[in-house]
Protein backbone atom coordinates (compact mmCIF):
# COMPACT_ATOMS: atom_id res chain seq x y z
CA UNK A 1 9.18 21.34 -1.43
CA UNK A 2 8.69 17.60 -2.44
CA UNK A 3 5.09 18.00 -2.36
CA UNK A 4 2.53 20.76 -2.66
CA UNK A 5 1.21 20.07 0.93
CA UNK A 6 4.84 20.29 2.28
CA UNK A 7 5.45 24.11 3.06
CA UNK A 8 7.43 26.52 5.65
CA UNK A 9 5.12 29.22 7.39
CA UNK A 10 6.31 32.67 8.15
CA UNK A 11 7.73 31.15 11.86
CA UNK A 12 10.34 29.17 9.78
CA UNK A 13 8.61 26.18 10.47
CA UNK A 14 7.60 22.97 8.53
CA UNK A 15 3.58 22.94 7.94
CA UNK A 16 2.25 19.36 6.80
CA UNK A 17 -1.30 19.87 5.11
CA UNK A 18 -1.51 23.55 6.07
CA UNK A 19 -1.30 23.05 9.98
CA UNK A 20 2.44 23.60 12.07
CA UNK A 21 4.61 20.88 12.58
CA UNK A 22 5.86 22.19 15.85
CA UNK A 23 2.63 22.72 17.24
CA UNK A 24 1.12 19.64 16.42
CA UNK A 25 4.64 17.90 18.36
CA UNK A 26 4.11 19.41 20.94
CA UNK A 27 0.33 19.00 21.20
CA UNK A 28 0.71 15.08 20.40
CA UNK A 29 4.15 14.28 21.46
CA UNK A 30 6.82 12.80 19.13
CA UNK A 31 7.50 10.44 17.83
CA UNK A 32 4.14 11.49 15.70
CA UNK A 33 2.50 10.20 12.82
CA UNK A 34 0.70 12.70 10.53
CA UNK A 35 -1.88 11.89 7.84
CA UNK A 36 -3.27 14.39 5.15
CA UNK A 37 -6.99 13.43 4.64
CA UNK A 38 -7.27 15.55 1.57
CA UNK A 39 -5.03 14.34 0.21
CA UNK A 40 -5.97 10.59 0.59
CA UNK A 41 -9.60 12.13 -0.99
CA UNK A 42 -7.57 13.71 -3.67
CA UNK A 43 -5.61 10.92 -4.88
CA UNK A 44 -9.40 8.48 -4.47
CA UNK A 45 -10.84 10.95 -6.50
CA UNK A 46 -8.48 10.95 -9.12
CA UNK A 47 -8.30 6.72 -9.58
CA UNK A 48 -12.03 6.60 -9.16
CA UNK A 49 -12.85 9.54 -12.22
CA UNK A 50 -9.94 7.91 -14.41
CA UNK A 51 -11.11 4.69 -14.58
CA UNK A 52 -14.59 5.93 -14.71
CA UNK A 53 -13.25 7.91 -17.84
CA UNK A 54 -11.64 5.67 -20.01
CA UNK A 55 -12.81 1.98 -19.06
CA UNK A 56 -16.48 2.84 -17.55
CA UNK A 57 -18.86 0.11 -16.70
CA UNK A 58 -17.87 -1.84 -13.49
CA UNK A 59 -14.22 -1.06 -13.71
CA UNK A 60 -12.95 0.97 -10.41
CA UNK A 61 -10.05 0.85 -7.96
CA UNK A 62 -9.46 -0.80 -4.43
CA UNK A 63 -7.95 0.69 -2.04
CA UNK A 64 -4.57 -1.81 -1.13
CA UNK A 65 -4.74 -1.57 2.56
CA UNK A 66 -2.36 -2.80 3.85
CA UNK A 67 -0.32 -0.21 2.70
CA UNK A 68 -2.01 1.69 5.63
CA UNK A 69 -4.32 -0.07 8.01
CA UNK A 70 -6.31 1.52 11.06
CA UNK A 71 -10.08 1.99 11.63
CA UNK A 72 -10.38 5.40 10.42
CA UNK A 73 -8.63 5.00 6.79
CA UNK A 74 -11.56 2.62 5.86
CA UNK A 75 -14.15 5.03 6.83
CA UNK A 76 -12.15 7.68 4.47
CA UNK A 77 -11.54 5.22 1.85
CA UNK A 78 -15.40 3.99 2.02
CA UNK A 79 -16.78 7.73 2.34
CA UNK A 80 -14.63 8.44 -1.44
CA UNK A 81 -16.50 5.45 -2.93
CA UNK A 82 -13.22 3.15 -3.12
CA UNK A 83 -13.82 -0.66 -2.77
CA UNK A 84 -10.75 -2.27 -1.02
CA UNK A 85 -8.63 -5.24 -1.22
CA UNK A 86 -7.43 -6.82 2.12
CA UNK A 87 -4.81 -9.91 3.35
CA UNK A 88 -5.48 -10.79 6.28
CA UNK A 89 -8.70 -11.46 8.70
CA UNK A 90 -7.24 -8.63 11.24
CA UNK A 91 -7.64 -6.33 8.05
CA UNK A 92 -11.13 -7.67 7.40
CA UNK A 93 -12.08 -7.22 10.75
CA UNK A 94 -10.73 -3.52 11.09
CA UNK A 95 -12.78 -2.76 7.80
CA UNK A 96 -15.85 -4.50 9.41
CA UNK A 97 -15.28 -2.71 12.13
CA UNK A 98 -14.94 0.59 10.50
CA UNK A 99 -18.54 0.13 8.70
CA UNK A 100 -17.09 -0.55 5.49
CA UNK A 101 -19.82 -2.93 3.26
CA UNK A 102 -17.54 -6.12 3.21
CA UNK A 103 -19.21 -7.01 -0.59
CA UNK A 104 -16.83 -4.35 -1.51
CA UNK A 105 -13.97 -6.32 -0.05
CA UNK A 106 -11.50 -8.41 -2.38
CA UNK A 107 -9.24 -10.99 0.00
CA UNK A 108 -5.73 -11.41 -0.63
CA UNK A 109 -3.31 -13.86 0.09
CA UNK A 110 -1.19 -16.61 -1.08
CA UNK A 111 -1.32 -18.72 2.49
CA UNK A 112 -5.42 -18.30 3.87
CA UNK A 113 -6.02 -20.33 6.62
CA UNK A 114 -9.17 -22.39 7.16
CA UNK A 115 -10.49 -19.65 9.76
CA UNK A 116 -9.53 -17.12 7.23
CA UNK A 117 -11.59 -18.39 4.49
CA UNK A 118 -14.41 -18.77 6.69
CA UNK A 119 -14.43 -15.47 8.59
CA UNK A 120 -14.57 -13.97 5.46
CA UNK A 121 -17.33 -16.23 3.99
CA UNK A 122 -19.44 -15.38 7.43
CA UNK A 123 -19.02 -11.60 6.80
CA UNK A 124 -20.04 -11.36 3.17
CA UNK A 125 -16.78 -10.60 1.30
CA UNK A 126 -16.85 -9.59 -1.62
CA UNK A 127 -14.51 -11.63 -3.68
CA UNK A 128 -11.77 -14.02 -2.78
CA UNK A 129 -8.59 -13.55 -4.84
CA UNK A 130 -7.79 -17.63 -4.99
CA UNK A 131 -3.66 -18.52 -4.70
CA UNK A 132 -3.54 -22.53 -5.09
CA UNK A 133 -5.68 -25.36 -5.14
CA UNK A 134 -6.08 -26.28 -1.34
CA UNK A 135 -7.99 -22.67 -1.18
CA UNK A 136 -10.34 -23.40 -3.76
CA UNK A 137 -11.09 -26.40 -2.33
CA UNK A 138 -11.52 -24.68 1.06
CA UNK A 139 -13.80 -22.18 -0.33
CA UNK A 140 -15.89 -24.64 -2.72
CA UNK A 141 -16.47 -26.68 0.14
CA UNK A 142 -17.19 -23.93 2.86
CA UNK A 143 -19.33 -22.23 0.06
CA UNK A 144 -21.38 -25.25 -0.03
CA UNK A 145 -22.18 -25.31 3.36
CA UNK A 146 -23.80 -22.08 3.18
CA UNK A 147 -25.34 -22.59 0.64
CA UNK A 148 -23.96 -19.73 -1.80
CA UNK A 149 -21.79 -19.61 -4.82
CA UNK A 150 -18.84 -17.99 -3.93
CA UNK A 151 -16.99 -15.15 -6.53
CA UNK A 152 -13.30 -15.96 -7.15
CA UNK A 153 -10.39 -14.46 -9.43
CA UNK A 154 -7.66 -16.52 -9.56
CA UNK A 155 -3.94 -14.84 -9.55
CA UNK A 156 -1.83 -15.64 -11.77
CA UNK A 157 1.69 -14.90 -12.60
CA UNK A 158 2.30 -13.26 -16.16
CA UNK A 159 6.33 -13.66 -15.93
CA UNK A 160 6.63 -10.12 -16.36
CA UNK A 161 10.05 -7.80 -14.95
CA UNK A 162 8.78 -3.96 -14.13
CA UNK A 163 12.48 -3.39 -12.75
CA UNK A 164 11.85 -2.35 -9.63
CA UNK A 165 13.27 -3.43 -6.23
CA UNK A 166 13.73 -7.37 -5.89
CA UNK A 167 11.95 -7.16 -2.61
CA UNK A 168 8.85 -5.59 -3.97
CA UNK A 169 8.97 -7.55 -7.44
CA UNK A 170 5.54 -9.93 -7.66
CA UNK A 171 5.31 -10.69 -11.33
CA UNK A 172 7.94 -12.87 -12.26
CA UNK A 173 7.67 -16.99 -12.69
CA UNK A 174 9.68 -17.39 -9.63
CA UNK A 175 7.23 -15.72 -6.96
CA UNK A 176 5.62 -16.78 -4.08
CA UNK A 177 2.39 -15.31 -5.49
CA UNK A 178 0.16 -16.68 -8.26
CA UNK A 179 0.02 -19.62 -10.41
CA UNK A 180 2.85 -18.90 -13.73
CA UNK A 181 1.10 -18.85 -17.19
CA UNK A 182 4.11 -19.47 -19.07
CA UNK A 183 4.90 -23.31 -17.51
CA UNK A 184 1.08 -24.42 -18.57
CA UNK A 185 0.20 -24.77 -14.56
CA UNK A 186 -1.89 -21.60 -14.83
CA UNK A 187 -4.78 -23.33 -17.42
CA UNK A 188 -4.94 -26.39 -15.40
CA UNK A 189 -5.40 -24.30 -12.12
CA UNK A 190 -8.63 -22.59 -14.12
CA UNK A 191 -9.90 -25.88 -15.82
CA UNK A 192 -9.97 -27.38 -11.79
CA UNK A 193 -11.90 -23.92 -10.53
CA UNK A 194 -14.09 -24.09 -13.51
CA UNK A 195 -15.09 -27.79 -11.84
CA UNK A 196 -16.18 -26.68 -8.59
CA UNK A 197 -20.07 -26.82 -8.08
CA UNK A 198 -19.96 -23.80 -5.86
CA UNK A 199 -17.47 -21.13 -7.04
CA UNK A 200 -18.34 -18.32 -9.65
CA UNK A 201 -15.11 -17.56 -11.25
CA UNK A 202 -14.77 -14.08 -12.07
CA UNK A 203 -11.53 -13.65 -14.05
CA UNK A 204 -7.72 -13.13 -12.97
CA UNK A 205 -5.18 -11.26 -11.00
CA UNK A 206 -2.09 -10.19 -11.26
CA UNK A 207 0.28 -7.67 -9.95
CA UNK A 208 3.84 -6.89 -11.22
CA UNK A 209 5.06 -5.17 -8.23
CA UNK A 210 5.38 -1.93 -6.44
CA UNK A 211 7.05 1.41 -7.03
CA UNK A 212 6.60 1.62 -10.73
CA UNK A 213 7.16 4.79 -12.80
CA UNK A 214 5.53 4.45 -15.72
CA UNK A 215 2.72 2.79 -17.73
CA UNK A 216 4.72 0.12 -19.61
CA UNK A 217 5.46 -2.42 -17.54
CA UNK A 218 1.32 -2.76 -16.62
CA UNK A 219 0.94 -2.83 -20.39
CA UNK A 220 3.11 -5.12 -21.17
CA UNK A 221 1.21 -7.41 -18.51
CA UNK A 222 -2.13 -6.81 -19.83
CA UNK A 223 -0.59 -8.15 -23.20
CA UNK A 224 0.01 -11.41 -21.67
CA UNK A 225 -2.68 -11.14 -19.30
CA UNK A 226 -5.60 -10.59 -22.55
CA UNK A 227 -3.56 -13.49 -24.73
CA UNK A 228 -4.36 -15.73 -22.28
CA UNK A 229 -8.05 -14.97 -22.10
CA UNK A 230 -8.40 -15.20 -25.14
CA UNK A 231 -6.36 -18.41 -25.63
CA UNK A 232 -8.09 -19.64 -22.55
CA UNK A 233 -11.38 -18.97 -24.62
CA UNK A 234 -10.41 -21.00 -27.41
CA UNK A 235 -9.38 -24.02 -24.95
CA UNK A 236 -11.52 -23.98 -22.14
CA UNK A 237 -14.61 -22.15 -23.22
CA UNK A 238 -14.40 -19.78 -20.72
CA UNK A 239 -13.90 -16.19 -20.88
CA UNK A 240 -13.26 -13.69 -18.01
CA UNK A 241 -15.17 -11.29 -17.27
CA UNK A 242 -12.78 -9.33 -14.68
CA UNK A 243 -9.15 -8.57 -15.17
CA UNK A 244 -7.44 -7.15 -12.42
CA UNK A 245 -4.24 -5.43 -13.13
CA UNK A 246 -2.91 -5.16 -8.89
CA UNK A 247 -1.41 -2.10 -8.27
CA UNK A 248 2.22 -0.21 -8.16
CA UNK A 249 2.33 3.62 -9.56
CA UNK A 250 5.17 4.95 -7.26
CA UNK A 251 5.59 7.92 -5.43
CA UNK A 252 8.77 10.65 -5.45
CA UNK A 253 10.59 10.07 -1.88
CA UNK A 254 13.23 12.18 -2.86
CA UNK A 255 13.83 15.27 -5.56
CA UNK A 256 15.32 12.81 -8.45
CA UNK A 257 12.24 9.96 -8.16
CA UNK A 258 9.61 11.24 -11.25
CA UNK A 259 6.37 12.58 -10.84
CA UNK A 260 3.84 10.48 -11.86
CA UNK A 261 0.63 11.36 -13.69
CA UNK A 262 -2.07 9.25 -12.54
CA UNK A 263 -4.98 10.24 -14.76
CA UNK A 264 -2.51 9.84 -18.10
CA UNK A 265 -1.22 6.96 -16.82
CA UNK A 266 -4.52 5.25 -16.79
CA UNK A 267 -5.90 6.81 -19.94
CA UNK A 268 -2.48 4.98 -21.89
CA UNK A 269 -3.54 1.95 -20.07
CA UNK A 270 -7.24 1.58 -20.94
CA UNK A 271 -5.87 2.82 -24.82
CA UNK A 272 -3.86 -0.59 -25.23
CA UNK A 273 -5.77 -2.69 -23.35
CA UNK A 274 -8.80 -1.45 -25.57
CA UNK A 275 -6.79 -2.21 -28.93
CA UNK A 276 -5.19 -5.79 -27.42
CA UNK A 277 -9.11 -6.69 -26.73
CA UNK A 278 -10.02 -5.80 -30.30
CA UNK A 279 -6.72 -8.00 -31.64
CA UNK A 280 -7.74 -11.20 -29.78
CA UNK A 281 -11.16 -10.59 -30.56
CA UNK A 282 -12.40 -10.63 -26.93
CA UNK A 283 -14.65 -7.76 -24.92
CA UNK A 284 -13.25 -5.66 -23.26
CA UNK A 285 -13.35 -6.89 -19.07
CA UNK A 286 -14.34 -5.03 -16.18
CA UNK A 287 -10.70 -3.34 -15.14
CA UNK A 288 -9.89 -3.31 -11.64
CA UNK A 289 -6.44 -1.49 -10.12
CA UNK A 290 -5.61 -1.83 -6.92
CA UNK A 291 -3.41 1.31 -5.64
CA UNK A 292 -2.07 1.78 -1.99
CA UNK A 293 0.94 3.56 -1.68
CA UNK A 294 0.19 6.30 -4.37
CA UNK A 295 -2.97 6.55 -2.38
CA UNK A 296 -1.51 6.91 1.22
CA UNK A 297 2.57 7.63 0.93
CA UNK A 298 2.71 11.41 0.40
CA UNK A 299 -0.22 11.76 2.47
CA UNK A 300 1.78 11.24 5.41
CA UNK A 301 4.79 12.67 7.28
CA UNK A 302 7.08 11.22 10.89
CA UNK A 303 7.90 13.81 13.74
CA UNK A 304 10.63 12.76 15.53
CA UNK A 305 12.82 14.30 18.28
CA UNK A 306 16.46 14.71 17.74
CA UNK A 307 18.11 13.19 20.66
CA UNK A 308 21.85 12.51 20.03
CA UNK A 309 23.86 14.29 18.14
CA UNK A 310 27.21 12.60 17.11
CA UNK A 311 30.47 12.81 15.21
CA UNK A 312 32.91 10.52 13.88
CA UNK A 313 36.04 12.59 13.27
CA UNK A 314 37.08 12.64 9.71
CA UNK A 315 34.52 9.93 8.75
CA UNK A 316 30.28 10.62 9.69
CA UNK A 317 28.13 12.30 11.87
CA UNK A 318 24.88 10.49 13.27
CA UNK A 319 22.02 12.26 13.85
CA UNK A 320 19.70 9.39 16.88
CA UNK A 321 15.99 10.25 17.27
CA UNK A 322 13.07 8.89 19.19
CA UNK A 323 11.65 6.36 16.96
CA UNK A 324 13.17 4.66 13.91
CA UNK A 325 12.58 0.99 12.64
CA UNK A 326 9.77 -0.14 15.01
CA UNK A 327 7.97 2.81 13.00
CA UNK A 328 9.52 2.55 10.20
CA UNK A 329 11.60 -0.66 9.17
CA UNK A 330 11.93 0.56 5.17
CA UNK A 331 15.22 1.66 5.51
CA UNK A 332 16.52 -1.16 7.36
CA UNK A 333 14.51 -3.88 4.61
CA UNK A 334 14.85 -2.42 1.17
CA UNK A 335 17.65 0.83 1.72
CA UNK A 336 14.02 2.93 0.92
CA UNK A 337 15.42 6.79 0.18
CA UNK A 338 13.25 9.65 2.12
CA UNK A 339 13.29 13.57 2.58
CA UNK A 340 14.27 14.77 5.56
CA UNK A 341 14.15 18.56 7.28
CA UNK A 342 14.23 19.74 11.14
CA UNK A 343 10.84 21.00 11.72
CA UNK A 344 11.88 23.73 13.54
CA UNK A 345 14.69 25.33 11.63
CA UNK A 346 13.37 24.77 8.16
CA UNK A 347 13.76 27.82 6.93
CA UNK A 348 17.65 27.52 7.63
CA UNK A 349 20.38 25.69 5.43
CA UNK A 350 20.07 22.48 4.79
CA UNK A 351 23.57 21.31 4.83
CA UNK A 352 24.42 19.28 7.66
CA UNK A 353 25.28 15.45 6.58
CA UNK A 354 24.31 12.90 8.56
CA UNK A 355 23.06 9.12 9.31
CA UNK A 356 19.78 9.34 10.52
CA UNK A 357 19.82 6.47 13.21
CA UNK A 358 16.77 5.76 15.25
CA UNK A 359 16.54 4.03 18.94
CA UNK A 360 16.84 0.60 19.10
CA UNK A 361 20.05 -1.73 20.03
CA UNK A 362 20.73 -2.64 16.85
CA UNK A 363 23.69 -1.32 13.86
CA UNK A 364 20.77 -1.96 10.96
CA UNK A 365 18.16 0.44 12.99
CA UNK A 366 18.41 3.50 10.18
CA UNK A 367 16.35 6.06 8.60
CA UNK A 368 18.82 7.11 6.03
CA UNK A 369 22.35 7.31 5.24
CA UNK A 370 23.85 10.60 2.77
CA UNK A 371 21.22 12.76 4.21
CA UNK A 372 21.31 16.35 3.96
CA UNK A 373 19.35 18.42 6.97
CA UNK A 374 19.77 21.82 9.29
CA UNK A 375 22.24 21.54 12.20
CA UNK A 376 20.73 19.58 14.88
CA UNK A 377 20.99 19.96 18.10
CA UNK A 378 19.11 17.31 20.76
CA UNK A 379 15.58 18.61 21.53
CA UNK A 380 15.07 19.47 17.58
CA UNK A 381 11.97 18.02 15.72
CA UNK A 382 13.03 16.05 12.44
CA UNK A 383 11.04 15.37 10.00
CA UNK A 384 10.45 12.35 7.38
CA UNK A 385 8.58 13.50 4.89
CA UNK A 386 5.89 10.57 2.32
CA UNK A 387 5.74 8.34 5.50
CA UNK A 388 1.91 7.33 4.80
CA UNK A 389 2.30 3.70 3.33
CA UNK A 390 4.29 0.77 4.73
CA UNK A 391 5.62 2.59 7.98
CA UNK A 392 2.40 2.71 11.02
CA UNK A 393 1.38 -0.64 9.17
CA UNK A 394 4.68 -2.24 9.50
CA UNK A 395 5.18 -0.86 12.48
CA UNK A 396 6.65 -3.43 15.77
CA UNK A 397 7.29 -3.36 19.39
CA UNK A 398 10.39 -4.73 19.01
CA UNK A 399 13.19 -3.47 22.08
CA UNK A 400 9.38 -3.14 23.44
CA UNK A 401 9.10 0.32 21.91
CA UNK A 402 5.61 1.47 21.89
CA UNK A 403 4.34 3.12 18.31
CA UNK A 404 3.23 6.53 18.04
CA UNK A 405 -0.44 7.95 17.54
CA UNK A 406 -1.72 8.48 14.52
CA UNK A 407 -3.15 11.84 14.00
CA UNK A 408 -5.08 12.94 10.68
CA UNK A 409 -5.29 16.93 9.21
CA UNK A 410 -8.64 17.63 7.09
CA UNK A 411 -9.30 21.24 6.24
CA UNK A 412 -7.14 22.74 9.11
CA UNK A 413 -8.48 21.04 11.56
CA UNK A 414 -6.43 17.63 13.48
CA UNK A 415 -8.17 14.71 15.40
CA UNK A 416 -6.68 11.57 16.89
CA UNK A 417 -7.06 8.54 14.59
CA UNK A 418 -4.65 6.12 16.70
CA UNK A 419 -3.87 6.59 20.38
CA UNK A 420 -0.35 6.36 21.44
CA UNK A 421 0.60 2.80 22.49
CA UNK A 422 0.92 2.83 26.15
CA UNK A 423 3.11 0.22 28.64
CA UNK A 424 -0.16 -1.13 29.79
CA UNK A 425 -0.61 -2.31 25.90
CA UNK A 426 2.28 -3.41 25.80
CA UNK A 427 1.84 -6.15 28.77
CA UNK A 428 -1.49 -6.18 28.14
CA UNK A 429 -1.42 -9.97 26.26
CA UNK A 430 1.12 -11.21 28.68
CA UNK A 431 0.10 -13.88 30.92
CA UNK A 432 1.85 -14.11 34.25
């Protein structure tokens, strides 16, 4: 299978983190969403004792969530020892709410809003991660009223290409995020921060993008990223003390996407970064990563139930099941690949190919196109298998469709994490 806690039991059935598919649909209803604890501990586990390993001091990992966002997540992710980064105050106020220590907390976001900046301020984050001028004003200013000094990084854009999707692509001068080095904006942006009475800047930010396979495209920004502290030494007098390299190890979705291995991934990393220091005669800075999906994705897996089954003589069958882009809108926003088996039939063939379309009224509302499965027939359970990050957190209402529980597995054992959204919740904010 696609993953080691991906298996079929001796029933023919698909087991997700040792416990039956089938069961669990028809214990929870479909369309389900099913999280692998372990594995989420696994994967903490393995950032946290890597860059413990080969950068030590104060360098760690944060949790990205809003990769996958709900109450219970940030009592797992604060229970493994993972600091987090949020990007948005609903996100800071889950985490709050959740019990996670908010100094732990690093806010996101290229577009805070006044309340934002305060919220966070008034709940003790952590660290703001600063995108343009009116924020650090905000925060200098807000800062001052309560009489603290305020930590910062600022993000900044190293012009760098990792060759991923456009969609997901962060790094490059032409970005929504960050301030660019290479145009000369980025060293005016610090020598302004360095000027504010009431803001302790840290270091910098940046993140190349998501989905990335291998080591080199994060070294190649920590080339540009140490240059610049160095250069920004030379001019400014200052030198950072933080150096946060964002996030992006991918994931396999399907058979031909690589594995990916973490540990040695990170151990190259802290190598170069180590000699680049030692070239531009600069210390070595706290390292932070920030990963999300490779924490979350293959921790999770969709039950859906097969509804229509249709042909298109001499052209393409479609395969329509109970949820589809209001749980998952991947497909429909970057043509994401997944892995997909029936449930209850996986021990037979898979060679049925179909569309996988899901339920609302529209064309665009697909799982997957080319797909490969058993022969469905309507009351069959499909599965989508590495559904942990960016589905239940991009999940809508839209054709008012309400989105499905959440339901985590930890040692054989499965507890509700997210009730299914009801009609009641739905109407709920509507005023008469």
């Amino acid at each position: 299978m696609l993953h080691t806690n991906i298996t079929v039991n001796e029933k023919g059935h698909l087991t997700f983190a040792g416990m039956d598919t089938v069961a669990l649909a028809e214990k929870y209803g479909t369309p389900l969403m099913l999280i692998d604890e372990n594995r989420i501990r696994e994967r903490a586990a393995t950032y946290i004792g890597a860059m413990e390993r080969y950068f030590g001091g104060e360098s760690k990992p944060l949790y990205a969530s809003k990769a996958l966002s709900f109450t219970g997540i940030y009592k797992i992710i604060a229970d493994a020892g993972m600091s987090i980064d949020i990007v948005s105050s609903g996100e800071l106020y889950t985490a709050k709410n959740a019990g996670f220590p908010l100094e732990n907390a690093y806010f996101h976001g290229n577009n805070k809003t006044d309340f934002d900046i305060e919220f966070a301020i008034d709940n003790g984050i952590g660290y703001f991660i600063a995108d343009g001028y009116e924020e650090i004003d905000k925060i200098d200013s807000y800062a001052a009223e309560k009489g603290i000094k305020q930590r910062v990084l600022l993000r900044l854009t190293p012009g760098i290409d990792p060759h991923t999707n456009e969609k997901i692509s962060t790094g490059k001068v032409d970005c929504k995020f960050g301030t660019p080095i290479e145009t000369g904006q980025a060293e005016k942006y610090i020598a302004y921060v360095l000027s504010k009475a009431n803001i302790e800047l840290m270091g910098y930010h940046c993140h190349i993008g998501s989905q990335v396979f291998d080591c080199v495209p994060f070294c190649d920004a920590a080339d540009i990223m140490i240059e610049y502290i160095a250069y920004i030494k030379k001019t400014l007098g200052y030198t950072a003390k933080v150096l946060n390299l964002g996030g992006g190890f991918g994931v396999r979705y399907v058979e031909s996407d690589p594995y990916i291995n973490i540990d040695e991934n990170i151990r190259l990393i802290s190598e170069h970064i180590k000699a680049r220091c030692a070239e531009n005669g600069i210390a070595v800075p706290t390292i932070l990563m920030e990963p999300g999906r490779s924490m979350v994705a293959d921790a999770g897996m969709t039950i859906y139930s097969v509804g229509t089954v249709k042909t298109i003589s001499d052209y393409k069958s479609y395969v329509s099941v109970d949820g589809g882009m209001t749980d998952n809108p991947r497909y429909t926003l970057y043509g994401s690949k997944y892995t997909m088996a029936l449930a209850n039939k996986a021990n037979e063939p898979a060679d049925f190919e179909c569309t996988v379309g899901g339920r609302c009224c529209e064309s665009g509302d697909l799982l997957g196109e080319n797909i490969f499965i058993q022969k469905p027939t309507r009351g069959d359970l499909l599965a989508v298998f590495v559904t942990g990050a960016y589905n239940y957190s991009m999940a809508s209402n839209y054709n008012r469709v309400p989105r499905p529980p959440v339901v985590i597995i930890k040692d054989g054992a499965d507890r509700l994490a997210v009730r299914r959204e009801t009609f009641e919740n739905l109407c709920a904010l509507d005023v008469d």
